[in-house]
PDB file of N, CA and C in Angstrom:
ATOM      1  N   UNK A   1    -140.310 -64.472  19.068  1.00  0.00           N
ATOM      2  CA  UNK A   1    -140.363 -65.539  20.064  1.00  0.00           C
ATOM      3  C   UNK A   1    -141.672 -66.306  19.864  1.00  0.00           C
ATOM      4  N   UNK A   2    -141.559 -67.771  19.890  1.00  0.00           N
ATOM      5  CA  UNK A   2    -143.066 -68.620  19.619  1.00  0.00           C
ATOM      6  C   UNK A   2    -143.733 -68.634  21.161  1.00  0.00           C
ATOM      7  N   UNK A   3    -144.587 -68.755  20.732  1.00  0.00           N
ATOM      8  CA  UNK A   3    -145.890 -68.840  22.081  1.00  0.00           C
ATOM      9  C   UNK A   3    -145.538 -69.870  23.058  1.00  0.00           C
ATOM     10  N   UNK A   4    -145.401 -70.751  22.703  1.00  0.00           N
ATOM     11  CA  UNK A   4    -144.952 -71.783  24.228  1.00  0.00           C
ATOM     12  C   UNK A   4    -143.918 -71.147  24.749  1.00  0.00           C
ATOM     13  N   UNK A   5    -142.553 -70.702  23.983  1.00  0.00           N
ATOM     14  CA  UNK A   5    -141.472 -69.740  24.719  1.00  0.00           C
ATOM     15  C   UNK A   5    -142.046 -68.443  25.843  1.00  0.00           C
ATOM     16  N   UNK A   6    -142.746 -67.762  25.223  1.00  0.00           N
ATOM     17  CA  UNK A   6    -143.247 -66.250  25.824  1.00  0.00           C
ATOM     18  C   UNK A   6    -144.244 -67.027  27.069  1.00  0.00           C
ATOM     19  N   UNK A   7    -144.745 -68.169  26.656  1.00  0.00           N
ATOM     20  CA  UNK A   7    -145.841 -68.693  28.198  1.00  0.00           C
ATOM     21  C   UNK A   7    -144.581 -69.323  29.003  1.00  0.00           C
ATOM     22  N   UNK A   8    -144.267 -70.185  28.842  1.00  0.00           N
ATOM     23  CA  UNK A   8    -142.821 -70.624  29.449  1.00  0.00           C
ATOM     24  C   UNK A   8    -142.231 -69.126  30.422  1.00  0.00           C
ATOM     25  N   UNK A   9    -141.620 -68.031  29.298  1.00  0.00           N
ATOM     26  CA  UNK A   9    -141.018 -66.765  30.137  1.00  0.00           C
ATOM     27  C   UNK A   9    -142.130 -66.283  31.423  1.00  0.00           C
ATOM     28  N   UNK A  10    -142.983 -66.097  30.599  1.00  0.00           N
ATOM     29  CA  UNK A  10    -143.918 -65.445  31.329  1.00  0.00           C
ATOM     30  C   UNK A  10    -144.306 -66.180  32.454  1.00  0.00           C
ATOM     31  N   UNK A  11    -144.444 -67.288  32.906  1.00  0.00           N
ATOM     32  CA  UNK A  11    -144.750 -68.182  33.806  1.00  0.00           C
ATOM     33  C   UNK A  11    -143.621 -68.300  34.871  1.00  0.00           C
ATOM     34  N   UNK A  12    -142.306 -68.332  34.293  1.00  0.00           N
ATOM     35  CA  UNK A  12    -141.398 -68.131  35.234  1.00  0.00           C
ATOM     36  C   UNK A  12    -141.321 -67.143  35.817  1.00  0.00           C
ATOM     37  N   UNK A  13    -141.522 -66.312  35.808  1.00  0.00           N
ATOM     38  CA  UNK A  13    -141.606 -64.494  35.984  1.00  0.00           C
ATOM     39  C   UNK A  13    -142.610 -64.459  37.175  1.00  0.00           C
ATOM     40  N   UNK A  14    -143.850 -65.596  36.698  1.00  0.00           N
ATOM     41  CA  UNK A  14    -145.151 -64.955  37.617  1.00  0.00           C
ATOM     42  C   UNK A  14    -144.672 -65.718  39.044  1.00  0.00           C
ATOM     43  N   UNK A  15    -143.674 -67.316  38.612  1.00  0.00           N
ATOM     44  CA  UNK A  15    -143.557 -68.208  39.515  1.00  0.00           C
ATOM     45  C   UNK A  15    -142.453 -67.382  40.477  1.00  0.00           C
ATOM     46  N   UNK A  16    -141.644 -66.549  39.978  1.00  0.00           N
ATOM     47  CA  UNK A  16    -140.475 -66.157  40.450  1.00  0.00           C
ATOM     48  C   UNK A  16    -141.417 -64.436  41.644  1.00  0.00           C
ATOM     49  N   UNK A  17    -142.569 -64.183  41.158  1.00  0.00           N
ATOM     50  CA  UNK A  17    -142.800 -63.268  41.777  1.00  0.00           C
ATOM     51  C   UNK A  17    -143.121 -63.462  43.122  1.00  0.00           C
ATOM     52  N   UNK A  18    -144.145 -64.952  42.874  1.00  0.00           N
ATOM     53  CA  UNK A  18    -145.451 -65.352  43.850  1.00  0.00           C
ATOM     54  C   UNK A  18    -144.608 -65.676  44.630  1.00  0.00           C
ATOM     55  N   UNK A  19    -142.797 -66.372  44.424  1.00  0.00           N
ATOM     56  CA  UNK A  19    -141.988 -67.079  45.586  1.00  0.00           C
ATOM     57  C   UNK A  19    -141.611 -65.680  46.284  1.00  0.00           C
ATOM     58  N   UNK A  20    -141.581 -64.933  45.443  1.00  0.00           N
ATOM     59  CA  UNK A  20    -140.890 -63.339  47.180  1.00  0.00           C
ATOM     60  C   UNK A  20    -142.167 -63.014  47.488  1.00  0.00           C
ATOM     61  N   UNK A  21    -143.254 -62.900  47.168  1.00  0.00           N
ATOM     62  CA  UNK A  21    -144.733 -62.255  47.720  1.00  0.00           C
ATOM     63  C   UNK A  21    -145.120 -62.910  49.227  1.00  0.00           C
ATOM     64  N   UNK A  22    -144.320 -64.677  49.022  1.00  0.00           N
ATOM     65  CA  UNK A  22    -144.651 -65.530  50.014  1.00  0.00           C
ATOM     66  C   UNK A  22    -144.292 -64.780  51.925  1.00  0.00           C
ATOM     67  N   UNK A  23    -145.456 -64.724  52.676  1.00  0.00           N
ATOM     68  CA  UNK A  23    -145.245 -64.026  54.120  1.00  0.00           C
ATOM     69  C   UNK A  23    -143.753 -64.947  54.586  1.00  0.00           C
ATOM     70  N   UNK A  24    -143.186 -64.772  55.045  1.00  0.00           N
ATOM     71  CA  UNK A  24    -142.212 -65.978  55.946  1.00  0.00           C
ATOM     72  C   UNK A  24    -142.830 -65.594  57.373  1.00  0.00           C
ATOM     73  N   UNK A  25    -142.902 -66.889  57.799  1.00  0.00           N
ATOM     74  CA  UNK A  25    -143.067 -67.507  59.162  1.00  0.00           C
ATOM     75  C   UNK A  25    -141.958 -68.721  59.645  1.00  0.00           C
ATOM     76  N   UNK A  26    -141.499 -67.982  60.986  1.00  0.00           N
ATOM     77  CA  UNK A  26    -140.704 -69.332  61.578  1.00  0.00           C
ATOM     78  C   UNK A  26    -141.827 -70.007  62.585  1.00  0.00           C
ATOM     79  N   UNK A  27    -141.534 -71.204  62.279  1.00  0.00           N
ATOM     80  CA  UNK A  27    -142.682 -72.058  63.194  1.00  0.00           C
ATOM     81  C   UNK A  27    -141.476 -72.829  64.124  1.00  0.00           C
ATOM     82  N   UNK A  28    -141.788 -73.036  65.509  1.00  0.00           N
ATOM     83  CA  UNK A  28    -140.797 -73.973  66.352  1.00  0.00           C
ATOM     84  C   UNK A  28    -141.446 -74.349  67.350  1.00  0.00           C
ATOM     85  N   UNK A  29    -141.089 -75.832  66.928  1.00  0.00           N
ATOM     86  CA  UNK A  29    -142.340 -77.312  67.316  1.00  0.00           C
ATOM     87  C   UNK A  29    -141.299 -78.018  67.903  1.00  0.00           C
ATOM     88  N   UNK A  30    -142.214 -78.877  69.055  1.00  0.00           N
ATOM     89  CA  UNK A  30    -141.316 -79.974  69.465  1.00  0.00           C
ATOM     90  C   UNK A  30    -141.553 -81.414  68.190  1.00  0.00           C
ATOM     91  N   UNK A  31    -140.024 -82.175  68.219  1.00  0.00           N
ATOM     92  CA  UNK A  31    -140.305 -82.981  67.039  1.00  0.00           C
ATOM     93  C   UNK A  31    -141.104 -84.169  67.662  1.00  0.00           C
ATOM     94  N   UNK A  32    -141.783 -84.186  68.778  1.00  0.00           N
ATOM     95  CA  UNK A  32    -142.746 -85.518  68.653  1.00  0.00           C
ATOM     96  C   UNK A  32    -144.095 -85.243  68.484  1.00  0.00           C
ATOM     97  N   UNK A  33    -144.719 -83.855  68.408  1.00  0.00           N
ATOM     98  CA  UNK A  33    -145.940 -83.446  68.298  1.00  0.00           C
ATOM     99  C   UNK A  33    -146.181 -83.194  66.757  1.00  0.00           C
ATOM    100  N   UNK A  34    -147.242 -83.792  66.241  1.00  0.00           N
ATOM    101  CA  UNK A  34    -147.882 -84.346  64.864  1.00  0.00           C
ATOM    102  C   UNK A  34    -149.067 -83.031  64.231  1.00  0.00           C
ATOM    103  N   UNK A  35    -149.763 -82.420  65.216  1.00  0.00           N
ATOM    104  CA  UNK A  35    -150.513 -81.457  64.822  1.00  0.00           C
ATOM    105  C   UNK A  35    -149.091 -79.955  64.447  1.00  0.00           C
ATOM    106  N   UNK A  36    -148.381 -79.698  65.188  1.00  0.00           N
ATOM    107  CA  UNK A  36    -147.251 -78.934  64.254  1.00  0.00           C
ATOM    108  C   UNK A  36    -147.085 -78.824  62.772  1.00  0.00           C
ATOM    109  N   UNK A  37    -146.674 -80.331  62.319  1.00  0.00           N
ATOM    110  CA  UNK A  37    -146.806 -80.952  60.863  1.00  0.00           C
ATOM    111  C   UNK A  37    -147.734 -80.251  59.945  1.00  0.00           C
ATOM    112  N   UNK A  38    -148.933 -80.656  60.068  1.00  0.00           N
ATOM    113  CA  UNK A  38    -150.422 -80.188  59.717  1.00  0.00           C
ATOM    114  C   UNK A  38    -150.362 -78.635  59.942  1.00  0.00           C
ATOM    115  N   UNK A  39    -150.120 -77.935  60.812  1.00  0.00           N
ATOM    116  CA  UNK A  39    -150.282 -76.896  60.579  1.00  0.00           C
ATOM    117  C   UNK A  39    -149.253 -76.014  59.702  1.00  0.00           C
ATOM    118  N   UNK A  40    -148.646 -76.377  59.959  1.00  0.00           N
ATOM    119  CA  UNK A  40    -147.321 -76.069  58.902  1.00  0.00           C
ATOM    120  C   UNK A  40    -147.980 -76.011  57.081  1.00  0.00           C
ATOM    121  N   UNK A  41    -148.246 -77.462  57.080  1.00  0.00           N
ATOM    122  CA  UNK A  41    -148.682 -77.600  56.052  1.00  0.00           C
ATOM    123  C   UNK A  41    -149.740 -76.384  55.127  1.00  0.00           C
ATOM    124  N   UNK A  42    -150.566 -76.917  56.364  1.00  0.00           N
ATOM    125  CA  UNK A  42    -151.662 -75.185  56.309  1.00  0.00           C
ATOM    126  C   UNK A  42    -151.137 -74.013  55.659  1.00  0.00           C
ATOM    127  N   UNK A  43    -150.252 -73.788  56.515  1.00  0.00           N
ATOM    128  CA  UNK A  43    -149.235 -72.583  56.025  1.00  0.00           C
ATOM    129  C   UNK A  43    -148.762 -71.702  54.767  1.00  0.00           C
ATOM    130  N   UNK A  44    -148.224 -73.010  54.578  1.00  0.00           N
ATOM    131  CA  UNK A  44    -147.548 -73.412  53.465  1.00  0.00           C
ATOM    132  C   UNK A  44    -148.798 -73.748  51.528  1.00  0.00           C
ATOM    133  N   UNK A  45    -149.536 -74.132  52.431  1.00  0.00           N
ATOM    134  CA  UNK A  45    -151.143 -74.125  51.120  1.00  0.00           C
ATOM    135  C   UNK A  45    -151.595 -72.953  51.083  1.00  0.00           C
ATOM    136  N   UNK A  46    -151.662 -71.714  52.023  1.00  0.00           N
ATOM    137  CA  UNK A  46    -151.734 -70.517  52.082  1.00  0.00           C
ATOM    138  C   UNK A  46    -151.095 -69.446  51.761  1.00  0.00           C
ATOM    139  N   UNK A  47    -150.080 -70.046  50.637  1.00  0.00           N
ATOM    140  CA  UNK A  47    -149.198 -68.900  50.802  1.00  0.00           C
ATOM    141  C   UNK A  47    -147.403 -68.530  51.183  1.00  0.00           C
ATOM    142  N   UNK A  48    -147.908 -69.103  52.693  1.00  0.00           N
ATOM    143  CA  UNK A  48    -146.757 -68.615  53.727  1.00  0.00           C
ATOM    144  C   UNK A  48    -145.649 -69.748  53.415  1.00  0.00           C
ATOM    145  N   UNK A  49    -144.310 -68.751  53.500  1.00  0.00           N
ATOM    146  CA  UNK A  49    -142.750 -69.814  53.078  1.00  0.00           C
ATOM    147  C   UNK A  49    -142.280 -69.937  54.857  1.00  0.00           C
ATOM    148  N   UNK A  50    -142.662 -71.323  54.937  1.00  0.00           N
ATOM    149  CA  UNK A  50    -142.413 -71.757  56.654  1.00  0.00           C
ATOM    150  C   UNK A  50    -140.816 -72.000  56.331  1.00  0.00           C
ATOM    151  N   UNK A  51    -140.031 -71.955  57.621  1.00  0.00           N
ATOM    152  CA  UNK A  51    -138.904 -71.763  58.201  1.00  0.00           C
ATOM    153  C   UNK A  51    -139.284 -72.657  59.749  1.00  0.00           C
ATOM    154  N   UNK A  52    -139.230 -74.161  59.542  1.00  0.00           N
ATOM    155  CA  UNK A  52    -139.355 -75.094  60.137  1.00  0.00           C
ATOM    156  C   UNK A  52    -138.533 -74.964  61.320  1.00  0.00           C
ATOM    157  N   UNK A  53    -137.893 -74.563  62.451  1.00  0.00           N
ATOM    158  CA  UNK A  53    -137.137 -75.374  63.815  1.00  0.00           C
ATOM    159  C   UNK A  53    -137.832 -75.941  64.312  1.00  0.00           C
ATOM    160  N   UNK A  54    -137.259 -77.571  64.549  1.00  0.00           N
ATOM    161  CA  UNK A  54    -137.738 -78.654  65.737  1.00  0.00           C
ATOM    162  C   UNK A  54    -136.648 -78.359  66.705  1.00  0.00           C
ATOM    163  N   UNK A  55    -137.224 -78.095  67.500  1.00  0.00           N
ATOM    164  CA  UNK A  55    -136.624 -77.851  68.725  1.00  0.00           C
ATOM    165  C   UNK A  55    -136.969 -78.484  70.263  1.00  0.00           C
ATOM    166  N   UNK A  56    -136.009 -79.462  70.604  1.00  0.00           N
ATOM    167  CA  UNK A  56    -135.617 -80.098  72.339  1.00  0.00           C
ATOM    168  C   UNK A  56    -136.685 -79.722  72.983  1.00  0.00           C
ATOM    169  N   UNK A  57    -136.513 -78.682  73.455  1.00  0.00           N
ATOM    170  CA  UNK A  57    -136.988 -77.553  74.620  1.00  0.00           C
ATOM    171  C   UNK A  57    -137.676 -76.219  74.188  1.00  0.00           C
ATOM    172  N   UNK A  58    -139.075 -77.163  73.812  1.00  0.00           N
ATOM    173  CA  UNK A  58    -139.941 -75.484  73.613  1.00  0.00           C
ATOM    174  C   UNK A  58    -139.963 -74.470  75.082  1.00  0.00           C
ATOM    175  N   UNK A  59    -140.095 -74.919  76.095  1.00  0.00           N
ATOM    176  CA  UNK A  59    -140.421 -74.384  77.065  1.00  0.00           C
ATOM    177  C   UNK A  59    -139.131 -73.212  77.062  1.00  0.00           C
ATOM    178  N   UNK A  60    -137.825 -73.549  76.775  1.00  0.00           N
ATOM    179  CA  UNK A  60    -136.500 -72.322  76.888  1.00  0.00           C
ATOM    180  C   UNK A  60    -137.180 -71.239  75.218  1.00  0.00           C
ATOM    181  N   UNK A  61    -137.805 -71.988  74.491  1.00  0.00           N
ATOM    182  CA  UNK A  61    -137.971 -71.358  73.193  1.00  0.00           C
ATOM    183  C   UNK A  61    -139.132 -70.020  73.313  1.00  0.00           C
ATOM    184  N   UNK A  62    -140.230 -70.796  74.505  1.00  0.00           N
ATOM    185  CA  UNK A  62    -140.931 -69.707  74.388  1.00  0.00           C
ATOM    186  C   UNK A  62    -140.668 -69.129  75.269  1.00  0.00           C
ATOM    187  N   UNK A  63    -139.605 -69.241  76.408  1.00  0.00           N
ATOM    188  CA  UNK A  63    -139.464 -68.259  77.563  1.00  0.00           C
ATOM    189  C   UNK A  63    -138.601 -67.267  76.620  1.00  0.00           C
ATOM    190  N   UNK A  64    -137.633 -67.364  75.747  1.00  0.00           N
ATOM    191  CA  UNK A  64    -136.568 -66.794  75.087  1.00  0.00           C
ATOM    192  C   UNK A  64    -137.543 -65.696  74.344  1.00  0.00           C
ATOM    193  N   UNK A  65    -138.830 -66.173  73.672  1.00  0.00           N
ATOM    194  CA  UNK A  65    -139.617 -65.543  72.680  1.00  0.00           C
ATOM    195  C   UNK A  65    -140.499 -64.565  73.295  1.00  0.00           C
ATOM    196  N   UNK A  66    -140.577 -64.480  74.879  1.00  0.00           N
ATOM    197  CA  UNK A  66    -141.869 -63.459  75.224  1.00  0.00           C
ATOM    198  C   UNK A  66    -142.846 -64.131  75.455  1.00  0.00           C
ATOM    199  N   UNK A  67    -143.140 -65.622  75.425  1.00  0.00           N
ATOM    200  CA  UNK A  67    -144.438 -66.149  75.660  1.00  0.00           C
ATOM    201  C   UNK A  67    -144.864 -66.081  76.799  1.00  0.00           C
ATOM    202  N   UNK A  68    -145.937 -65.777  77.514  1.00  0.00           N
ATOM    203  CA  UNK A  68    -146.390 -65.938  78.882  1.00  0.00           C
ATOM    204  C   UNK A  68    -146.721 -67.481  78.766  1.00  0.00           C
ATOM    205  N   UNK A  69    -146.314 -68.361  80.269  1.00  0.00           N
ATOM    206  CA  UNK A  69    -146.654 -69.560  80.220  1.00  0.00           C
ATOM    207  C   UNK A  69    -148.718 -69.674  80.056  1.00  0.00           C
ATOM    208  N   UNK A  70    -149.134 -68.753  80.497  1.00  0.00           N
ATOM    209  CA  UNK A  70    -150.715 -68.839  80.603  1.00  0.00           C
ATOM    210  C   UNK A  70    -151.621 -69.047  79.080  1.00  0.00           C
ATOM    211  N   UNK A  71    -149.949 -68.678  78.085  1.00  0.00           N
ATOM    212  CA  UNK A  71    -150.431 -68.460  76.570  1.00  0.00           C
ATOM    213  C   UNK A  71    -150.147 -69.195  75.768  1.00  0.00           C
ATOM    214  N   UNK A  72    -149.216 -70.436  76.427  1.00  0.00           N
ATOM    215  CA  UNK A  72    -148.779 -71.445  75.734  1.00  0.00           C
ATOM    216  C   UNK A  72    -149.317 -72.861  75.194  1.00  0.00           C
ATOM    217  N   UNK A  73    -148.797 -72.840  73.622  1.00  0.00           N
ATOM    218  CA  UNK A  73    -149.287 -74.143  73.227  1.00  0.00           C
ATOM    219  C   UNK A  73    -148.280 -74.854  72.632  1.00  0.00           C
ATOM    220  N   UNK A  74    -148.092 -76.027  71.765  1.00  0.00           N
ATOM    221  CA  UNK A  74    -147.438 -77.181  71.463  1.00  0.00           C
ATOM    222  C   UNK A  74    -146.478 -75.914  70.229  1.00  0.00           C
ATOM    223  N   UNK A  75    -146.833 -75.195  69.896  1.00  0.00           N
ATOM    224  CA  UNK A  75    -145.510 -74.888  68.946  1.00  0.00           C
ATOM    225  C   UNK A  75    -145.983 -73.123  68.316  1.00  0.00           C
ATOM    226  N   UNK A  76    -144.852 -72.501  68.424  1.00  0.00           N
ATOM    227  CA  UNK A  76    -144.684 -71.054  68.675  1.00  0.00           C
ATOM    228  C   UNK A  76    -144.699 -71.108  67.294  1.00  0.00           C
ATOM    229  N   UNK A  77    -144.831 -69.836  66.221  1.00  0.00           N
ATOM    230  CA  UNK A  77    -144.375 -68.812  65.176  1.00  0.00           C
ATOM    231  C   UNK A  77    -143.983 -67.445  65.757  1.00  0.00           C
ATOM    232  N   UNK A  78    -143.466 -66.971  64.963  1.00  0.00           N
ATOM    233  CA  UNK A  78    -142.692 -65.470  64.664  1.00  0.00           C
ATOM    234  C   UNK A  78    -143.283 -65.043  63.438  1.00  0.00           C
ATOM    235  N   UNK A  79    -143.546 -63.853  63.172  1.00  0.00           N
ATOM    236  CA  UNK A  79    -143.563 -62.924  61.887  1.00  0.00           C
ATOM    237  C   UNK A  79    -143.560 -61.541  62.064  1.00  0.00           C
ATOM    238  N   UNK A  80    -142.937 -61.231  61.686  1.00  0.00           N
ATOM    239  CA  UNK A  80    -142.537 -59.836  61.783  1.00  0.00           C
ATOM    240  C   UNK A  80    -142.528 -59.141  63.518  1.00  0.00           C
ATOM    241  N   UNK A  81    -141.720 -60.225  64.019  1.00  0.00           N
ATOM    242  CA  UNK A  81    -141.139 -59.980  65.221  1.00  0.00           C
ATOM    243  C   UNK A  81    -142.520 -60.011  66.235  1.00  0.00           C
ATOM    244  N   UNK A  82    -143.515 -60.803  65.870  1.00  0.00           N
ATOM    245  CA  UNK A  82    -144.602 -61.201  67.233  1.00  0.00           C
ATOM    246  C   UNK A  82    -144.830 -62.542  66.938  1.00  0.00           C
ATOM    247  N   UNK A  83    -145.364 -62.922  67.913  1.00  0.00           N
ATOM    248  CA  UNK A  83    -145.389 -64.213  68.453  1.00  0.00           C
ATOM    249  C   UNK A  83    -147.313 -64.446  68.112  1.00  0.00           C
ATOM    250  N   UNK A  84    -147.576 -66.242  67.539  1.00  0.00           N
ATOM    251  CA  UNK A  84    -148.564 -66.599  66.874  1.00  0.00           C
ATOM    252  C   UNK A  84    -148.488 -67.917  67.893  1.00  0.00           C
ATOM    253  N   UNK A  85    -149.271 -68.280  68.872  1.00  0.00           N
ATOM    254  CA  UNK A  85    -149.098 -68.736  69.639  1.00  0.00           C
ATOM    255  C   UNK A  85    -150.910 -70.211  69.016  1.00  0.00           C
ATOM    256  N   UNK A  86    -150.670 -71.504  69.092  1.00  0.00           N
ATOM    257  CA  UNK A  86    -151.254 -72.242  68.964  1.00  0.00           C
ATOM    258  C   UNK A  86    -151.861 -72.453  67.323  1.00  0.00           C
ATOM    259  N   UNK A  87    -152.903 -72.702  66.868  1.00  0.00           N
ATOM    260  CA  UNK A  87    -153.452 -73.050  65.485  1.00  0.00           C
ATOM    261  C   UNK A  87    -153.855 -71.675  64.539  1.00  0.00           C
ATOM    262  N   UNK A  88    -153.558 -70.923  65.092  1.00  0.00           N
ATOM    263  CA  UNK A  88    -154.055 -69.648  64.416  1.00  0.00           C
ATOM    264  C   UNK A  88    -154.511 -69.499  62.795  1.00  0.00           C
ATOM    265  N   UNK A  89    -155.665 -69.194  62.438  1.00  0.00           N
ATOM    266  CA  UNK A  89    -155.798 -69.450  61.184  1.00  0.00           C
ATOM    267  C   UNK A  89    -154.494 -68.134  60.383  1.00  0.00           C
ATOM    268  N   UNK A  90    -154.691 -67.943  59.171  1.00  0.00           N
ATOM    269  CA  UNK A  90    -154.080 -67.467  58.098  1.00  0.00           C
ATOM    270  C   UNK A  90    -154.547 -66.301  58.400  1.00  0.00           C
ATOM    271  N   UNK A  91    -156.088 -66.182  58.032  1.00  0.00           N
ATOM    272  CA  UNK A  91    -156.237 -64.490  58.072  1.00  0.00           C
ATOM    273  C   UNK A  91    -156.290 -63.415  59.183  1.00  0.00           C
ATOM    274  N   UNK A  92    -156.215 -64.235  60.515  1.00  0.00           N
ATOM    275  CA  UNK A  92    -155.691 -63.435  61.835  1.00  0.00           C
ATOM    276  C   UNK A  92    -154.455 -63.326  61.585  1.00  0.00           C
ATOM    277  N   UNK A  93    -153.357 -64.461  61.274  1.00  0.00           N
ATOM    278  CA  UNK A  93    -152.299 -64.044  60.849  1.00  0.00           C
ATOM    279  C   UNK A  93    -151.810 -62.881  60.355  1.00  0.00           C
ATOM    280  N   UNK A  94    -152.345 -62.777  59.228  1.00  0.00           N
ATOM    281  CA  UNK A  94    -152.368 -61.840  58.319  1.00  0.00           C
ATOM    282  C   UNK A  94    -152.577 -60.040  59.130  1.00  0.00           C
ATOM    283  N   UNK A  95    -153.890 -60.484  59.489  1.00  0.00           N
ATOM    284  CA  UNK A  95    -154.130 -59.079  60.461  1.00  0.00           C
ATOM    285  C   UNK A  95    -153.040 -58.279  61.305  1.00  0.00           C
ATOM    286  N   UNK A  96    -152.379 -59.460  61.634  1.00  0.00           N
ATOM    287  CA  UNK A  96    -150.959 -59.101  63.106  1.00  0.00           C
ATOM    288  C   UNK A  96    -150.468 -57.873  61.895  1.00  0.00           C
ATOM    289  N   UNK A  97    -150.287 -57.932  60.774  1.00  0.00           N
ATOM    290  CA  UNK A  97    -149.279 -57.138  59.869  1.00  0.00           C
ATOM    291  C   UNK A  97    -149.967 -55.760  59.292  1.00  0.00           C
ATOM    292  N   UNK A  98    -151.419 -55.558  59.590  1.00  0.00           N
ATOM    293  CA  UNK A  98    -152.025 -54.267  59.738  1.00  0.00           C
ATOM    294  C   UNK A  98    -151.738 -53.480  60.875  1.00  0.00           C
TER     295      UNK A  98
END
């Protein structure tokens, strides 16, 4: 096999690993709020494979999710079944899973 082939294989392999390594997070934002977007983005530069819902009625979303209203902000996540409530960086994120 020539060398651009075996970097080619090999690259797909590493690309094909890093896509399952990715954390999944569902994020669910109301669609007129703009900082959602951005954080998402964040996310997503970090690593994490977001699972976007815009959703009507956050308020039924986070009563449905466990949110206390005292804890609420413009757009909820999930990961591994807890709740990431406002801008939370990556590596608190991360922590929830220790």
């Amino acid at each position: 096999m020539n060398t651009k082939l075996r970097i080619a294989v090999l690259t797909a392999l590493f690309m094909a690993g890093a896509a399952q390594a990715a954390e999944v997070i569902d994020v669910y934002r109301d669609p007129n709020c703009g900082c959602c977007e951005e954080w998402i983005k964040y996310l997503e530069a970090n690593g994490f494979s977001v699972r976007d819902h815009v959703e009507p009625n956050m308020s039924e979303v986070k009563q449905r999710l466990g949110v206390a209203p005292r804890l609420a902000s413009c757009h909820t996540a999930m990961i591994d079944g807890k709740f990431v409530e406002g801008h939370v960086p990556v590596a608190q994120i991360l922590d929830l899973k220790n």
